[in-house]
C-alpha atoms as a PDB file:
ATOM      1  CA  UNK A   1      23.095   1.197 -12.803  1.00  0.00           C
ATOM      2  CA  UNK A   2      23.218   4.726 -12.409  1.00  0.00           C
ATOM      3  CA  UNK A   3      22.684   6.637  -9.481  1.00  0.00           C
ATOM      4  CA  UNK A   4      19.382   7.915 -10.394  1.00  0.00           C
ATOM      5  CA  UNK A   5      18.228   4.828 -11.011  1.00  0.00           C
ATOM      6  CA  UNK A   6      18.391   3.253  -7.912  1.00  0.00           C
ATOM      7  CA  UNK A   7      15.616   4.742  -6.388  1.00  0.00           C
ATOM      8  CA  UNK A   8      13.651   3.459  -8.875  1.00  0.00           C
ATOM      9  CA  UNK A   9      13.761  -0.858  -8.149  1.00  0.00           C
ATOM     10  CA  UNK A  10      10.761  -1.841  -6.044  1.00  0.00           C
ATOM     11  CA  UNK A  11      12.316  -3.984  -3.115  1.00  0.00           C
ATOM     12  CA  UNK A  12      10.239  -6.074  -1.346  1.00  0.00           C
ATOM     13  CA  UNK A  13       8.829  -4.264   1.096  1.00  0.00           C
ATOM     14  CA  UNK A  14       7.259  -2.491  -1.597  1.00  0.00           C
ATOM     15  CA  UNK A  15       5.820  -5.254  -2.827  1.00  0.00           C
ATOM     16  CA  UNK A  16       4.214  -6.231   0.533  1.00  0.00           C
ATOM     17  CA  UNK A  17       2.707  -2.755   1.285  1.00  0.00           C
ATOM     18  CA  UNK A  18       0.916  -2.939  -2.402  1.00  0.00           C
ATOM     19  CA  UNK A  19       0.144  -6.571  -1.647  1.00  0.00           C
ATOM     20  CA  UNK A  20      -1.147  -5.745   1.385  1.00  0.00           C
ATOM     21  CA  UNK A  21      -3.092  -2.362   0.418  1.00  0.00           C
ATOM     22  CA  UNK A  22      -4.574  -4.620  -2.692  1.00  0.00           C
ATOM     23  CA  UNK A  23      -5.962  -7.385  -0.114  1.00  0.00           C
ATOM     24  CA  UNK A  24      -7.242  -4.520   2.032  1.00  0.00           C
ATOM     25  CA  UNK A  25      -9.125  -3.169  -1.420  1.00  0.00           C
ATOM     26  CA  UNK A  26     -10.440  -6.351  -1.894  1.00  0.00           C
ATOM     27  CA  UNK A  27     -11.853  -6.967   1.593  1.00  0.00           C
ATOM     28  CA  UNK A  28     -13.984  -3.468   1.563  1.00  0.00           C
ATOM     29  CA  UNK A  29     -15.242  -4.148  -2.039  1.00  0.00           C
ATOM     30  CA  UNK A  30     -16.495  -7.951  -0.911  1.00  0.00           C
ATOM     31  CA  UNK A  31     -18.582  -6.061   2.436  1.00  0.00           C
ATOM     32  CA  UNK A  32     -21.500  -5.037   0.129  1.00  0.00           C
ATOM     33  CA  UNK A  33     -21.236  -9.223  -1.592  1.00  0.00           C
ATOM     34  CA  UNK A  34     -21.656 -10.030   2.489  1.00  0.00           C
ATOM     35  CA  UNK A  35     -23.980  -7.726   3.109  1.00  0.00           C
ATOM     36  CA  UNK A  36     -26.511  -9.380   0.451  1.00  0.00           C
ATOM     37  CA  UNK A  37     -25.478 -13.026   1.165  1.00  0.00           C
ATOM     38  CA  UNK A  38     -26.085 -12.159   4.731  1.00  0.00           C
ATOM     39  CA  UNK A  39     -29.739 -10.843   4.041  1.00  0.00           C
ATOM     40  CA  UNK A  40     -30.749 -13.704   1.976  1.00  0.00           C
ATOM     41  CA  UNK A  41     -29.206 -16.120   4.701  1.00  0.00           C
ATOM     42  CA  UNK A  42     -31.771 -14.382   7.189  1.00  0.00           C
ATOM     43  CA  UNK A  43     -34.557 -14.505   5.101  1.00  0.00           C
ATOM     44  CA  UNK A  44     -34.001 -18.464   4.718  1.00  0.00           C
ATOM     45  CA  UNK A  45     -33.528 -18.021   8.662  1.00  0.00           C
ATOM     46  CA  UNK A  46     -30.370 -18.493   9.390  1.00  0.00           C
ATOM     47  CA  UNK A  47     -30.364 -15.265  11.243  1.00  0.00           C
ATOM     48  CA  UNK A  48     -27.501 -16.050  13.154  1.00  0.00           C
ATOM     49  CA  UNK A  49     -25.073 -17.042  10.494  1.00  0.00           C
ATOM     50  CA  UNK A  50     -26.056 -14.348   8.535  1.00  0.00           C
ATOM     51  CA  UNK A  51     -25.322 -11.586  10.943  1.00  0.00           C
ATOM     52  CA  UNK A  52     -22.205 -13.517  11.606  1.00  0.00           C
ATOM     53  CA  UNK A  53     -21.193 -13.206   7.975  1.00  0.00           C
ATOM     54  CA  UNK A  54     -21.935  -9.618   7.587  1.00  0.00           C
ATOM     55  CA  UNK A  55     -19.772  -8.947  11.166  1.00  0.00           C
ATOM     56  CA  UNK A  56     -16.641 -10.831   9.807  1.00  0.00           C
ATOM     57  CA  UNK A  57     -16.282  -9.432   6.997  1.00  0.00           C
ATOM     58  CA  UNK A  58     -16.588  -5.679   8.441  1.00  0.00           C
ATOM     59  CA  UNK A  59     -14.174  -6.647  11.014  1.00  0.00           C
ATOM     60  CA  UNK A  60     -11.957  -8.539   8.205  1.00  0.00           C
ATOM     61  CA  UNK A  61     -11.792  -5.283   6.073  1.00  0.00           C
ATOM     62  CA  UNK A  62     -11.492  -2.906   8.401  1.00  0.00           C
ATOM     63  CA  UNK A  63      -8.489  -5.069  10.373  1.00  0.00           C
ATOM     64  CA  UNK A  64      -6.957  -4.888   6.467  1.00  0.00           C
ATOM     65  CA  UNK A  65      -7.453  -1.191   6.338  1.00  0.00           C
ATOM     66  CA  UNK A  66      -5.389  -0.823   9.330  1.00  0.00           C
ATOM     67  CA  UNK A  67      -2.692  -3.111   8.531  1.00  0.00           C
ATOM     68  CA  UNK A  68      -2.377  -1.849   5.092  1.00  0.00           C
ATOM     69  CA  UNK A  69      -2.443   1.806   6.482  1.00  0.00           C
ATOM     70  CA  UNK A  70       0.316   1.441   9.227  1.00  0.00           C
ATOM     71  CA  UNK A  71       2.529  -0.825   6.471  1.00  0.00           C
ATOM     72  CA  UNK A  72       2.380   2.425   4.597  1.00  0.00           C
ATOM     73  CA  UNK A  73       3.189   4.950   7.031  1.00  0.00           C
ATOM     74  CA  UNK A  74       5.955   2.902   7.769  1.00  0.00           C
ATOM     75  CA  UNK A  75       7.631   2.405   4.179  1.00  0.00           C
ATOM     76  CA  UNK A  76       6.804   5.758   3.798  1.00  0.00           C
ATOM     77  CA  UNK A  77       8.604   7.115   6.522  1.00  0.00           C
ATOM     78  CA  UNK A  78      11.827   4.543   6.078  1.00  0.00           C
ATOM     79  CA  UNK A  79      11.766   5.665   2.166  1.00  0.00           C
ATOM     80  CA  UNK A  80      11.904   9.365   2.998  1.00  0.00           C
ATOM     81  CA  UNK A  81      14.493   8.933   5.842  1.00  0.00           C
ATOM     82  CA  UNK A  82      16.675   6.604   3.565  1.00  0.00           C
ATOM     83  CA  UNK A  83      16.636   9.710   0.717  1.00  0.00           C
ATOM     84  CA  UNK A  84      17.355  11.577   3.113  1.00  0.00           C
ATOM     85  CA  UNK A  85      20.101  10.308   4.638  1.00  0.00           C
ATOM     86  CA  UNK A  86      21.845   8.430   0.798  1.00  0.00           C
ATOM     87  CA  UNK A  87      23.251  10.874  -1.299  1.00  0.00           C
ATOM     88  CA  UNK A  88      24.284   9.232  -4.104  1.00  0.00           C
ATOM     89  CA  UNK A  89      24.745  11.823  -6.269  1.00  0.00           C
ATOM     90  CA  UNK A  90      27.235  14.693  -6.597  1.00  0.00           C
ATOM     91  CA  UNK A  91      26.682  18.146  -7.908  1.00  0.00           C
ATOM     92  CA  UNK A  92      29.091  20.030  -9.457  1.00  0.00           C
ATOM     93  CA  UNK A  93      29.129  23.676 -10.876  1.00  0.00           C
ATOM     94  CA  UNK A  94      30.941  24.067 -14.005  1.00  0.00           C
ATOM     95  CA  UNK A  95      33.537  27.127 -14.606  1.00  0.00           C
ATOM     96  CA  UNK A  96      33.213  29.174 -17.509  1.00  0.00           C
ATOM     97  CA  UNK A  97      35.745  27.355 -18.882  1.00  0.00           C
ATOM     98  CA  UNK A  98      34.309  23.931 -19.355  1.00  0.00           C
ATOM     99  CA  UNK A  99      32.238  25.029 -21.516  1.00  0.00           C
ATOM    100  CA  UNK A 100      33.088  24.616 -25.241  1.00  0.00           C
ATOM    101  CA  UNK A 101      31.354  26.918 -28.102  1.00  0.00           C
ATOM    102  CA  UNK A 102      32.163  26.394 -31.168  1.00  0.00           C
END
């Protein structure tokens, strides 16, 4: 595998943070679903469970949204140190002489 390539394999870390930032997608798109389940829990009058619903699934998502958004400061950050710091590669200026014209 070349050097160039290396950065390229998703390890799984990676695969957690997108896992993880997925879920948290999920969880805000399924507050409006609450929302509406909620309100026609209430008018049946369950008022209770339906307020409950529509507060556990705000706090759900938004506990997601933070999980997902500190998982992805920190891959971030360990990506962007470890290019940092690996330097795989070697650069080399060529002399006029290794070129060849024909």
């Amino acid at each position: 595998m070349a050097a160039w390539d290396a950065g390229r394999t998703v390890r799984w870390s990676t695969k957690v943070v997108i896992a993880v930032a997925l879920l948290a997608v999920l969880l805000v798109a399924a507050v409006p679903v609450a929302l509406f389940v909620g309100l026609i829990m209430m008018v049946l009058g369950h008022v209770v469970g339906g307020l409950a619903l529509f507060g556990a699934s705000i706090l759900a998502a938004g506990a997601a949204v933070v999980i997902a958004s500190l998982s992805g400061v920190r891959h971030l950050r360990k990506t962007v140190s470890r290019m940092v710091t690996e330097r795989d590669y070697r650069v080399v200026s060529l002399g006029r002489d290794d070129y060849h014209y024909e």
